[in-house]
N, C-alpha and C. Protein backbone atom coordinates (compact mmCIF):
# COMPACT_ATOMS: atom_id res chain seq x y z
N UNK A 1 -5.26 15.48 -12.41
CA UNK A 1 -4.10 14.79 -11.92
C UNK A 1 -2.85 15.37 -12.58
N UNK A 2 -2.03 15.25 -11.87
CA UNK A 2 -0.06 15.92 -12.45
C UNK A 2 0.44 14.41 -12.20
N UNK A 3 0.95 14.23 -14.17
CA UNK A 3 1.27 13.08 -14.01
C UNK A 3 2.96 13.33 -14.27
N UNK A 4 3.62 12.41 -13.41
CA UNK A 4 5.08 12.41 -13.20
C UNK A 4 5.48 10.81 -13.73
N UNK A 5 6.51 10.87 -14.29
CA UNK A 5 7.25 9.39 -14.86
C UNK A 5 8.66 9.42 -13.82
N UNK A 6 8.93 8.44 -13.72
CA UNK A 6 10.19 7.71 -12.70
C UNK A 6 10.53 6.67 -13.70
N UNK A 7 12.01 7.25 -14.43
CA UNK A 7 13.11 6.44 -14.95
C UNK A 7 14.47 6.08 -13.91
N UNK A 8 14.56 4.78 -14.12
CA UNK A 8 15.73 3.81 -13.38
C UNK A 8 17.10 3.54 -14.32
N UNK A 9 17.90 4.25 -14.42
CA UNK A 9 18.73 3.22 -15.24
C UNK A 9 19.40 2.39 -14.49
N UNK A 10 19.31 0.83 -15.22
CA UNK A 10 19.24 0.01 -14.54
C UNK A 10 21.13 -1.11 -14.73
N UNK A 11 21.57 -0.22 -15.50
CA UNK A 11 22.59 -1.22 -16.84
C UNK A 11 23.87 -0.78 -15.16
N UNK A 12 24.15 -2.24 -15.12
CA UNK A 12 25.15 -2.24 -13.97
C UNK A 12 24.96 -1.08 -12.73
N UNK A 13 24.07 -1.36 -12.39
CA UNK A 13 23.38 -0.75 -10.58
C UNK A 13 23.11 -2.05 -10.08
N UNK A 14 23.48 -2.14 -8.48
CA UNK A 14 22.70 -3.02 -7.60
C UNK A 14 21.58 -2.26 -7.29
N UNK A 15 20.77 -3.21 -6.66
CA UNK A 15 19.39 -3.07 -5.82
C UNK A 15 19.27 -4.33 -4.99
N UNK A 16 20.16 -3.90 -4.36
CA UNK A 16 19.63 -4.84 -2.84
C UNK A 16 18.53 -4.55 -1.91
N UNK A 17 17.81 -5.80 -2.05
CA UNK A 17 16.70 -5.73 -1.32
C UNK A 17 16.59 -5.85 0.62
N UNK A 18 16.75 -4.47 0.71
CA UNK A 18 16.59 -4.83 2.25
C UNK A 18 15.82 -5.64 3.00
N UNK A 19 16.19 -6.24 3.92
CA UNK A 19 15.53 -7.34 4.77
C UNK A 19 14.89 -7.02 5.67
N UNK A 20 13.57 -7.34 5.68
CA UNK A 20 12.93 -6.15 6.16
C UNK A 20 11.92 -7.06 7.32
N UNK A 21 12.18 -7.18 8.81
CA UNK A 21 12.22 -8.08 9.89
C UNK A 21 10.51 -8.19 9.92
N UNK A 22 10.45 -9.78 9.80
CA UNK A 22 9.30 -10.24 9.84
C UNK A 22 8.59 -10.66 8.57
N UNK A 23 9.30 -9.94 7.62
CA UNK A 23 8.47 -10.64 5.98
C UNK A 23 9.23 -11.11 5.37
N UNK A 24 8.56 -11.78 4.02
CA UNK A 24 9.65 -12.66 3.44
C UNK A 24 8.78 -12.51 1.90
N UNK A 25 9.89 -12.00 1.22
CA UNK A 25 9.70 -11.72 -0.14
C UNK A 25 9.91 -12.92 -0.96
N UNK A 26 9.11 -12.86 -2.26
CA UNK A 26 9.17 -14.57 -2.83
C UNK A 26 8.04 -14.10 -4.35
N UNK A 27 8.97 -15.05 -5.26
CA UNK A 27 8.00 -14.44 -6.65
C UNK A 27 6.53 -14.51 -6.48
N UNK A 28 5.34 -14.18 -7.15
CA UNK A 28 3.78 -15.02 -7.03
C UNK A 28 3.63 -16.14 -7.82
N UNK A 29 3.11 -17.05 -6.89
CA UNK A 29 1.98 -18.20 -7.79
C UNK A 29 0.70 -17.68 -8.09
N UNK A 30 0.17 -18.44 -9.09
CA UNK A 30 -0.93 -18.34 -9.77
C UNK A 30 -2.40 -18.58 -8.91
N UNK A 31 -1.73 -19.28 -7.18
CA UNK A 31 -2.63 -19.16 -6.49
C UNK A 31 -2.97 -17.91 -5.72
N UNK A 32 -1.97 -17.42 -5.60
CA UNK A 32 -2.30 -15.44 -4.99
C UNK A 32 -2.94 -14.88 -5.31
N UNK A 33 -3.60 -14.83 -6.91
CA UNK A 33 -4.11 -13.98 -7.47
C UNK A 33 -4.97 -13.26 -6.66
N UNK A 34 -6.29 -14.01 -5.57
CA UNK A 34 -7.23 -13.40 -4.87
C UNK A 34 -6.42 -12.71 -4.28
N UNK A 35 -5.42 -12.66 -3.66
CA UNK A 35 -4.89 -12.18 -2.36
C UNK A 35 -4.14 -10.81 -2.79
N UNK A 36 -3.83 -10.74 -4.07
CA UNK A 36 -2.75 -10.01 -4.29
C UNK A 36 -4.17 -8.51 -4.99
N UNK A 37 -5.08 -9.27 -5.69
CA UNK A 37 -5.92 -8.39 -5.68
C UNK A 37 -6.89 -7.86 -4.56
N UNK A 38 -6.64 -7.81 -3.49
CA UNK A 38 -7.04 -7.49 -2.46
C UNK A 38 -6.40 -6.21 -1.74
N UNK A 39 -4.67 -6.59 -1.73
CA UNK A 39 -4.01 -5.77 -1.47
C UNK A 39 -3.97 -4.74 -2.40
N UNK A 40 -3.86 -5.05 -3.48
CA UNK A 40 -4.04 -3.88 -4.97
C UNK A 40 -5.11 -3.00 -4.32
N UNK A 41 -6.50 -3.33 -3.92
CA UNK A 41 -7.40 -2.56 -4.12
C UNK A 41 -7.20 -1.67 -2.10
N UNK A 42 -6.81 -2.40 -1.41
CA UNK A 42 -6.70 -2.05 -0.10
C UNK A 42 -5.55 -0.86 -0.22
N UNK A 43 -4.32 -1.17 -1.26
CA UNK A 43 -3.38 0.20 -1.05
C UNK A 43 -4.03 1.27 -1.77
N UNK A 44 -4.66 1.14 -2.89
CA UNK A 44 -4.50 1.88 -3.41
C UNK A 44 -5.51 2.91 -2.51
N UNK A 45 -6.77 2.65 -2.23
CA UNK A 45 -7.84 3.13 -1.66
C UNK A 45 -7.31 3.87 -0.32
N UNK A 46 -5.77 3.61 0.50
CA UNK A 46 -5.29 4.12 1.32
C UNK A 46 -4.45 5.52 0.83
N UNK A 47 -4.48 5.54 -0.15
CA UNK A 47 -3.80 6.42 -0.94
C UNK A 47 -4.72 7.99 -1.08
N UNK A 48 -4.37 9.04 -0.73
CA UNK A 48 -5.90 9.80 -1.20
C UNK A 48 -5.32 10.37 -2.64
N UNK A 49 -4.44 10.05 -3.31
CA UNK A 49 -4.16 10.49 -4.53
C UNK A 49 -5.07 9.51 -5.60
N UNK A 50 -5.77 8.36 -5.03
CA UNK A 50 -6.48 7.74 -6.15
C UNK A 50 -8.01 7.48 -5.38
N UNK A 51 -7.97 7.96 -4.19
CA UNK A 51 -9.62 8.43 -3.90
C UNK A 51 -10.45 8.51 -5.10
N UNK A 52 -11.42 7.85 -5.69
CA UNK A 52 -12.28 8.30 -6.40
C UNK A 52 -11.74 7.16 -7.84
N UNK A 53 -11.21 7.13 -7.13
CA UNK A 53 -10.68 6.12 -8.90
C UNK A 53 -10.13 5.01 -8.49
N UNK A 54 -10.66 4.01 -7.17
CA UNK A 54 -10.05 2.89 -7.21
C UNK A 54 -10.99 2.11 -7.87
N UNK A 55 -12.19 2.17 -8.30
CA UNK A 55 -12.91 0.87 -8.86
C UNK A 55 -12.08 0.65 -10.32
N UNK A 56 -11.52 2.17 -11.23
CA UNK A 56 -11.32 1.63 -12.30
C UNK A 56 -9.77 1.17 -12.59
N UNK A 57 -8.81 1.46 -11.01
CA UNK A 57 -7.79 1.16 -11.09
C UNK A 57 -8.38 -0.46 -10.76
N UNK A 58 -8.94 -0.77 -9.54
CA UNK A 58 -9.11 -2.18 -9.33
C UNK A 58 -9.08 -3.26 -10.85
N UNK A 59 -10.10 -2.65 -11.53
CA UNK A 59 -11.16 -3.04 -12.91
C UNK A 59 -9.45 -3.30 -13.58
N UNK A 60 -8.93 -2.44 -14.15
CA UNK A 60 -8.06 -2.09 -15.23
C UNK A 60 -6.33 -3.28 -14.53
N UNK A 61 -5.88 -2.50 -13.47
CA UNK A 61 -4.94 -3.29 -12.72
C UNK A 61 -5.05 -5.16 -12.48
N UNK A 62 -6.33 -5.23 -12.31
CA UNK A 62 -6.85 -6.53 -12.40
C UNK A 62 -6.50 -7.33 -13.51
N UNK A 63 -6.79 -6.91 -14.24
CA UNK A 63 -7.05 -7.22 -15.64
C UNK A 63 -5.68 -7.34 -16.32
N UNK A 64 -4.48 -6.49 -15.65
CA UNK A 64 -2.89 -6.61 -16.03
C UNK A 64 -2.27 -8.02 -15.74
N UNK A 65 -3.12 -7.91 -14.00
CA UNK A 65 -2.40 -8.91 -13.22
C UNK A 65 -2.89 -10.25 -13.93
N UNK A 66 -4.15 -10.89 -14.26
CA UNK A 66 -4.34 -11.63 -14.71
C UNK A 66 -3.76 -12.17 -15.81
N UNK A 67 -3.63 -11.34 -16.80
CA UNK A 67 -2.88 -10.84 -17.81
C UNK A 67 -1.55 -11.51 -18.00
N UNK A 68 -0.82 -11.55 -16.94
CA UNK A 68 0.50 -11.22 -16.66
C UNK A 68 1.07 -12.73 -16.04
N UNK A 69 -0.12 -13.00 -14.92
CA UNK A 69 0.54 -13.53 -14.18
C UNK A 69 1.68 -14.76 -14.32
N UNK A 70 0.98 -15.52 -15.72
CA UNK A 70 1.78 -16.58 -15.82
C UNK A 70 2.89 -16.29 -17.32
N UNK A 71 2.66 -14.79 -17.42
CA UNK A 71 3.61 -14.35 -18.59
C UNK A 71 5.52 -14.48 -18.40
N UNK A 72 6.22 -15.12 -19.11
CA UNK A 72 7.85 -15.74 -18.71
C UNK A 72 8.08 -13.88 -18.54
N UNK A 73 7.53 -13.22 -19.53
CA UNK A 73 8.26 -11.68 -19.44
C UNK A 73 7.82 -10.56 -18.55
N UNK A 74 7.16 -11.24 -17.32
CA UNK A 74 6.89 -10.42 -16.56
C UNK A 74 7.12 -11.29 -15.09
N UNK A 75 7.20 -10.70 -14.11
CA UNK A 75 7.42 -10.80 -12.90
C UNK A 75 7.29 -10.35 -11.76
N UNK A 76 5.95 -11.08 -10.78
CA UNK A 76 5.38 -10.16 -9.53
C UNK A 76 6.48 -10.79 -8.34
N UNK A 77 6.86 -9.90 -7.51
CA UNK A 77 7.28 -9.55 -6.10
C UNK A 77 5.96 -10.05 -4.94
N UNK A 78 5.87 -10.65 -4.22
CA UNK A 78 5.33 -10.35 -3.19
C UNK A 78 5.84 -10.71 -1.60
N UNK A 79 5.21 -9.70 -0.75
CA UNK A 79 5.58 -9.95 0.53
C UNK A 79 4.77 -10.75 1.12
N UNK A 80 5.24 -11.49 2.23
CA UNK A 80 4.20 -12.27 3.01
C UNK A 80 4.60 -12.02 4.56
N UNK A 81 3.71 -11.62 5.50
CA UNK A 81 3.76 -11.69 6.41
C UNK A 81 2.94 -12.55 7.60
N UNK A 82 3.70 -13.77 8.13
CA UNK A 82 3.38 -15.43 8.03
C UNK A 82 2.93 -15.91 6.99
N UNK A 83 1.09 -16.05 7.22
CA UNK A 83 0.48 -17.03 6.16
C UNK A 83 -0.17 -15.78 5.30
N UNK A 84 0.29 -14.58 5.40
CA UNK A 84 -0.70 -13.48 4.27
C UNK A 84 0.11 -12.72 3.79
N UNK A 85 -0.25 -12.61 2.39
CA UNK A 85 0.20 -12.14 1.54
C UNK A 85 0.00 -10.48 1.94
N UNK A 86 1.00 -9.37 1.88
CA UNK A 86 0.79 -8.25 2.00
C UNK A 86 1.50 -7.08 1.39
N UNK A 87 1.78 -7.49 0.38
CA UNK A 87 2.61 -6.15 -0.58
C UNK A 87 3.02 -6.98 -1.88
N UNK A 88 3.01 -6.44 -2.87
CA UNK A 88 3.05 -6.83 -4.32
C UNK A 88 3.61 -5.91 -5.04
N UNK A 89 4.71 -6.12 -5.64
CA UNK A 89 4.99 -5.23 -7.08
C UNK A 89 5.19 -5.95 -8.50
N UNK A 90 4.26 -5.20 -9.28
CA UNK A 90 4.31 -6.25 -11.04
C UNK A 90 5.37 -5.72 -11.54
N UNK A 91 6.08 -6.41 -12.24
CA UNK A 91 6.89 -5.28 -13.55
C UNK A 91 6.62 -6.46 -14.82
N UNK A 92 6.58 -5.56 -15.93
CA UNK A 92 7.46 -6.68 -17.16
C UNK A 92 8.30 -6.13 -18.27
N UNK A 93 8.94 -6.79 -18.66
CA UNK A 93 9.65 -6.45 -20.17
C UNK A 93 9.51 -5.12 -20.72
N UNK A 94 7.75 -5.07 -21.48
CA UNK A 94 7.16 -4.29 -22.38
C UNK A 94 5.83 -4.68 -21.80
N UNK A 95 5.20 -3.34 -21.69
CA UNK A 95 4.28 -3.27 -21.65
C UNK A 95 3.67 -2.31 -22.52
N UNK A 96 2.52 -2.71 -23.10
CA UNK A 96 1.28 -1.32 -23.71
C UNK A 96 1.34 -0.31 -23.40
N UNK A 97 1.26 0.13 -22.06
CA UNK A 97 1.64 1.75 -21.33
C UNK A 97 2.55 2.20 -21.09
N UNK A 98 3.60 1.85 -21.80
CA UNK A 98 4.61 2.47 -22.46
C UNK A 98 5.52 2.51 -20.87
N UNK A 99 5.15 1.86 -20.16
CA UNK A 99 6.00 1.33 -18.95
C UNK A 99 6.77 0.30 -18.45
N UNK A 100 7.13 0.35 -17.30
CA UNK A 100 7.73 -1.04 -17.01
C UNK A 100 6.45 -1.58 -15.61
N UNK A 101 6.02 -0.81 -14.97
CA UNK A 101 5.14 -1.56 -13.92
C UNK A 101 3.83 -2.08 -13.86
N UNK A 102 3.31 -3.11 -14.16
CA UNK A 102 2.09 -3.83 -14.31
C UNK A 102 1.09 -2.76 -12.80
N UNK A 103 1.58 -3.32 -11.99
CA UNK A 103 1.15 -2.57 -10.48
C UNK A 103 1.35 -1.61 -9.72
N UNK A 104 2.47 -0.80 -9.70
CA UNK A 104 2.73 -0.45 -8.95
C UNK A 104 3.06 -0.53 -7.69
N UNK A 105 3.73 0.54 -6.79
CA UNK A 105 3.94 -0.82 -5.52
C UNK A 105 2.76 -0.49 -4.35
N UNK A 106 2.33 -2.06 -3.97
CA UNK A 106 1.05 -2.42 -3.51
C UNK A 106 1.49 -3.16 -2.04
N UNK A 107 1.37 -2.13 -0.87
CA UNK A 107 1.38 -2.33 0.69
C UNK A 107 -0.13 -2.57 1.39
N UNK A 108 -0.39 -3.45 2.20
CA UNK A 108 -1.68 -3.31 2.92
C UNK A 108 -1.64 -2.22 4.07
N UNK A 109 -2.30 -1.33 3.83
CA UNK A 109 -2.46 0.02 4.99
C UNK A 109 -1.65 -0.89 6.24
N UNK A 110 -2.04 -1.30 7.16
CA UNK A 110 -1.45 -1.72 7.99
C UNK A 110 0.06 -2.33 8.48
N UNK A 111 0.68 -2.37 6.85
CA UNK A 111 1.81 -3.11 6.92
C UNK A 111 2.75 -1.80 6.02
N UNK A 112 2.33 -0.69 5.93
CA UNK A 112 3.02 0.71 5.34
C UNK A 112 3.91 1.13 6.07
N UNK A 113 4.89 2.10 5.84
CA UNK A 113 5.77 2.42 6.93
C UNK A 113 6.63 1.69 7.43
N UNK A 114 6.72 0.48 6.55
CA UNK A 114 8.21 -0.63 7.38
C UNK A 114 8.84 -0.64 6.61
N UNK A 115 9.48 -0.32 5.33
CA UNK A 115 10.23 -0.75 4.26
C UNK A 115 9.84 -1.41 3.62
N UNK A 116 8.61 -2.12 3.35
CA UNK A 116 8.14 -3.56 2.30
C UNK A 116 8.30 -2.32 0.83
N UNK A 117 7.65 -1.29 0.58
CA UNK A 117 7.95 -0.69 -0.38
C UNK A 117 9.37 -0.68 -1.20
N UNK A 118 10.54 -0.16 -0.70
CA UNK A 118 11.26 -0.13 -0.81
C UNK A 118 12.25 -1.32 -1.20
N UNK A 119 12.11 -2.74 -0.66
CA UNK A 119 11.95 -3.77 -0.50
C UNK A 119 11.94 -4.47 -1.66
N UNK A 120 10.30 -4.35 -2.15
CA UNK A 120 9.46 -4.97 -3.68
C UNK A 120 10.39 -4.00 -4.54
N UNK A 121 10.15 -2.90 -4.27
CA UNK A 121 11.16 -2.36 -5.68
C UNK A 121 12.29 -2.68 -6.24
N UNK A 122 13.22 -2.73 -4.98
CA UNK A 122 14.70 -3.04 -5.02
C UNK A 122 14.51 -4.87 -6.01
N UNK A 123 13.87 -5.59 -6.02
CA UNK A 123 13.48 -6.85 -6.51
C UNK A 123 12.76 -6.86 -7.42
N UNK A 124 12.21 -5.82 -8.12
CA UNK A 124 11.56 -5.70 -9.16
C UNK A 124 12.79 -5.07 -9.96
N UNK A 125 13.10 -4.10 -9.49
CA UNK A 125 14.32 -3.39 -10.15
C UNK A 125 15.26 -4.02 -11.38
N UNK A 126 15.47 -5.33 -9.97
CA UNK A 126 16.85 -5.75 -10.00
C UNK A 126 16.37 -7.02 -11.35
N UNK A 127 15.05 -7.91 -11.52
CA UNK A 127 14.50 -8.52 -12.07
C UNK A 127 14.63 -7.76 -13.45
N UNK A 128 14.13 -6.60 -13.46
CA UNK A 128 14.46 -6.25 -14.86
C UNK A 128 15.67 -5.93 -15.65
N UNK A 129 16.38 -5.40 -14.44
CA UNK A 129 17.96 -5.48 -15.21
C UNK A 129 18.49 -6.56 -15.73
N UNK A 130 18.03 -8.09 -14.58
CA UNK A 130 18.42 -9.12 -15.24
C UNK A 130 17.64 -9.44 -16.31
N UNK A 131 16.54 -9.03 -16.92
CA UNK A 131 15.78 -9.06 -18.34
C UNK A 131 16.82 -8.48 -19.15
N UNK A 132 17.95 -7.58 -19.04
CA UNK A 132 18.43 -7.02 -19.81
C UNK A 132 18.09 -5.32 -20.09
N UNK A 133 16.71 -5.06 -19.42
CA UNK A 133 16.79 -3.99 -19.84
C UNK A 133 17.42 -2.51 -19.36
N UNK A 134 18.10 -1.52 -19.84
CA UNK A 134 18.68 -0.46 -19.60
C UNK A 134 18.35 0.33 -18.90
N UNK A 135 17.04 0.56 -18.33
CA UNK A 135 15.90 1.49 -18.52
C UNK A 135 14.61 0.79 -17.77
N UNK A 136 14.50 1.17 -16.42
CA UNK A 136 12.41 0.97 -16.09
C UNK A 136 12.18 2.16 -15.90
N UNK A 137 10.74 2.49 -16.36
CA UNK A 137 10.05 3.48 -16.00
C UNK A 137 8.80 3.04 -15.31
N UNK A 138 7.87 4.26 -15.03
CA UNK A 138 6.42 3.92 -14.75
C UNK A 138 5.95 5.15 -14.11
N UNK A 139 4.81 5.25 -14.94
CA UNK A 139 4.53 6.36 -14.22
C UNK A 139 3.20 6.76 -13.36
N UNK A 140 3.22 7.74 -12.83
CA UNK A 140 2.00 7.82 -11.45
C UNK A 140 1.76 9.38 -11.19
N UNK A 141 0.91 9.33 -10.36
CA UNK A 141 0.19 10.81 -10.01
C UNK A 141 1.26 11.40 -9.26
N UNK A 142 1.57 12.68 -9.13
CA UNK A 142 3.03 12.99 -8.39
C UNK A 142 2.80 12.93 -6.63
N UNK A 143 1.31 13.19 -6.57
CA UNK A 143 1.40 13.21 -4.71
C UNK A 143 0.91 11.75 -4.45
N UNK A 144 1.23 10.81 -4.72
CA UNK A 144 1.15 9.54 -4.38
C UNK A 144 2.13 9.48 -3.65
N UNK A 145 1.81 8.14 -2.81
CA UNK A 145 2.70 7.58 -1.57
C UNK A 145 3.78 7.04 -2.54
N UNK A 146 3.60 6.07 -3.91
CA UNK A 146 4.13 5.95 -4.57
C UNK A 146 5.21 6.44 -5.35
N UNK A 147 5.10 7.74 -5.57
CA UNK A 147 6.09 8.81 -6.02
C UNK A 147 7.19 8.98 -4.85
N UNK A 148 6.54 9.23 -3.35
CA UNK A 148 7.68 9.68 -2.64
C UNK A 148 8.54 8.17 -2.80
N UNK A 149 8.29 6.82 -2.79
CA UNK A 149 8.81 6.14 -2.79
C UNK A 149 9.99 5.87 -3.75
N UNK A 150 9.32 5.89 -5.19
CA UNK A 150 10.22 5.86 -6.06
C UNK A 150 11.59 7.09 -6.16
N UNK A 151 11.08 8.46 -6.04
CA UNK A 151 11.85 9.70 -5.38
C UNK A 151 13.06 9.16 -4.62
N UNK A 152 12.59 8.40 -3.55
CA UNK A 152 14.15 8.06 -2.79
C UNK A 152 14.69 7.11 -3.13
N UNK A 153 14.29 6.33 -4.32
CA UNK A 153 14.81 5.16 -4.57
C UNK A 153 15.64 5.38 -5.74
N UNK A 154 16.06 6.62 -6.12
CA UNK A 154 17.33 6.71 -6.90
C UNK A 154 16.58 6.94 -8.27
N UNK A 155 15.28 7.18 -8.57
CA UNK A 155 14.94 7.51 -9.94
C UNK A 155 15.18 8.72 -10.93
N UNK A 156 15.35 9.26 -11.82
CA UNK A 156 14.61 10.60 -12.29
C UNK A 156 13.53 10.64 -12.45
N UNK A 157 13.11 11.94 -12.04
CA UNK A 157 11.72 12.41 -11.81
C UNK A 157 11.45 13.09 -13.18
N UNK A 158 10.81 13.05 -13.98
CA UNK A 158 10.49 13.78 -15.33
C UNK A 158 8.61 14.23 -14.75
N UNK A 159 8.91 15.74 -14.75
CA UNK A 159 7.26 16.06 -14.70
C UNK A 159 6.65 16.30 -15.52
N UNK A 160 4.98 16.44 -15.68
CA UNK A 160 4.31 16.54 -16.76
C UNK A 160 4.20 15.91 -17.74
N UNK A 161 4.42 15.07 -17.72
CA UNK A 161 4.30 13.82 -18.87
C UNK A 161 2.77 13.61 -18.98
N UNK A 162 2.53 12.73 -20.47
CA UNK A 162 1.32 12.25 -20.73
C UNK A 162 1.09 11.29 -20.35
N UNK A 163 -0.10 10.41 -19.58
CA UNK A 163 0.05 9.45 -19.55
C UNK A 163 -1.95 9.08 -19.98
N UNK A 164 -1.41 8.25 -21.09
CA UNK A 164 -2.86 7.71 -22.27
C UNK A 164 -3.15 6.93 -21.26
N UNK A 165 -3.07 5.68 -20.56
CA UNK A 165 -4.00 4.89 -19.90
C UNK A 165 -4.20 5.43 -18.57
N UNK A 166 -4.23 6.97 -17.93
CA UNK A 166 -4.68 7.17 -16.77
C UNK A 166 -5.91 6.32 -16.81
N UNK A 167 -6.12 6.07 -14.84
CA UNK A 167 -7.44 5.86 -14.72
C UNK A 167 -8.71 6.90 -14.61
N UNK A 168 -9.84 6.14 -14.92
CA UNK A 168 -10.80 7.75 -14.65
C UNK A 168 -11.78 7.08 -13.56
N UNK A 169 -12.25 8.07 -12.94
CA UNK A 169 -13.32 8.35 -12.15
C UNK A 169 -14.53 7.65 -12.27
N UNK A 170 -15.03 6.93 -10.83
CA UNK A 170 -16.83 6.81 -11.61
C UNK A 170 -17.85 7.44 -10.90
C-alpha cells in the first residue's frame, strides 16, 4: 500500500455542508451502531483499494466506533436516507493514530456518487474546528475513493508517510 496523509487547516475556514437532495445529515445515537457498522463494512468492501483487508478494517474500525461512540471528544456524522442510515463519518479530538478520523468517510455503494461524501466531511470538518483544533488529518491508501475525496476537498496531500496502525490482510 502507498500511504498518503490529508491535512485540513481548519483555524477560521468555513465548511459548509452541501445539501444534498433527499438526505438528511444528523449526529449518531448509540442506537445506529448496527447500522453504521454495516455501512463501514459495505463501503469499504466497494472500494478495491481495501479488497482483501475489509475483515480487519471491519474488526479494528469497529472497535473505534464502539470506542467512541458515546465519547464528548469525538463526533459521528451520519446520513439518512428516509428510515436508513447510509453514510457515516467519525472524527475526534485525539486519537492513538496520530489522526483526526475514527472512520473515514463511509457511503453505501448504492448511495456513492451524490455528494453524501463531501457532505459528512464538510460536518466533520467543521465539528473539529469548533473543538478548537488548528489542524485535521487522517490518513489512507492514496488510490482510495477516499483520497480523491479528500483531494477536492481543499486538503494537503503529503505522500509517503508512515502509517503504524495500517490494516493487514487475512
Amino acid at each position: 500500500m502507498r500511504w498518503v496523509r490529508f491535512d485540513w487547516p481548519l483555524t477560521e475556514r468555513e465548511f459548509l455542508s452541501p445539501d444534498v437532495a433527499g438526505y438528511r445529515l444528523r449526529a449518531a445515537v448509540p442506537d445506529d451502531l448496527d447500522a453504521m457498522l454495516g455501512v463501514v463494512r459495505a463501503a469499504y468492501a466497494s472500494d478495491p483499494a481495501w479488497r482483501g483487508l475489509v475483515a480487519d478494517i471491519e474488526r479494528r474500525v469497529g472497535a473505534r466506533i464502539r470506542d467512541s461512540l458515546r465519547d464528548p471528544s469525538a463526533h459521528f456524522v451520519v446520513a439518512d436516507h428516509g428510515s436508513h442510515l447510509v453514510g457515516l463519518n467519525g472524527v475526534a479530538v485525539r486519537l492513538s493514530t496520530g489522526q483526526n478520523f475514527i472512520t473515514g468517510i463511509c457511503v453505501a455503494p448504492e448511495h456513492q456518487g451524490r455528494g453524501l461524501g463531501g457532505a459528512l466531511l464538510a460536518a466533520s470538518l467543521a465539528w473539529l474546528r469548533d473543538q478548537g483544533l488548528a489542524v485535521a488529518t487522517v490518513t489512507t491508501d492514496a488510490r482510495s475513493v477516499a483520497a480523491r475525496v479528500y483531494q477536492r476537498f481543499g486538503a494537503t496531500r503529503i505522500e509517503g508517510v508512515e502509517y503504524p496502525d495500517a490494516p493487514r490482510g487475512t
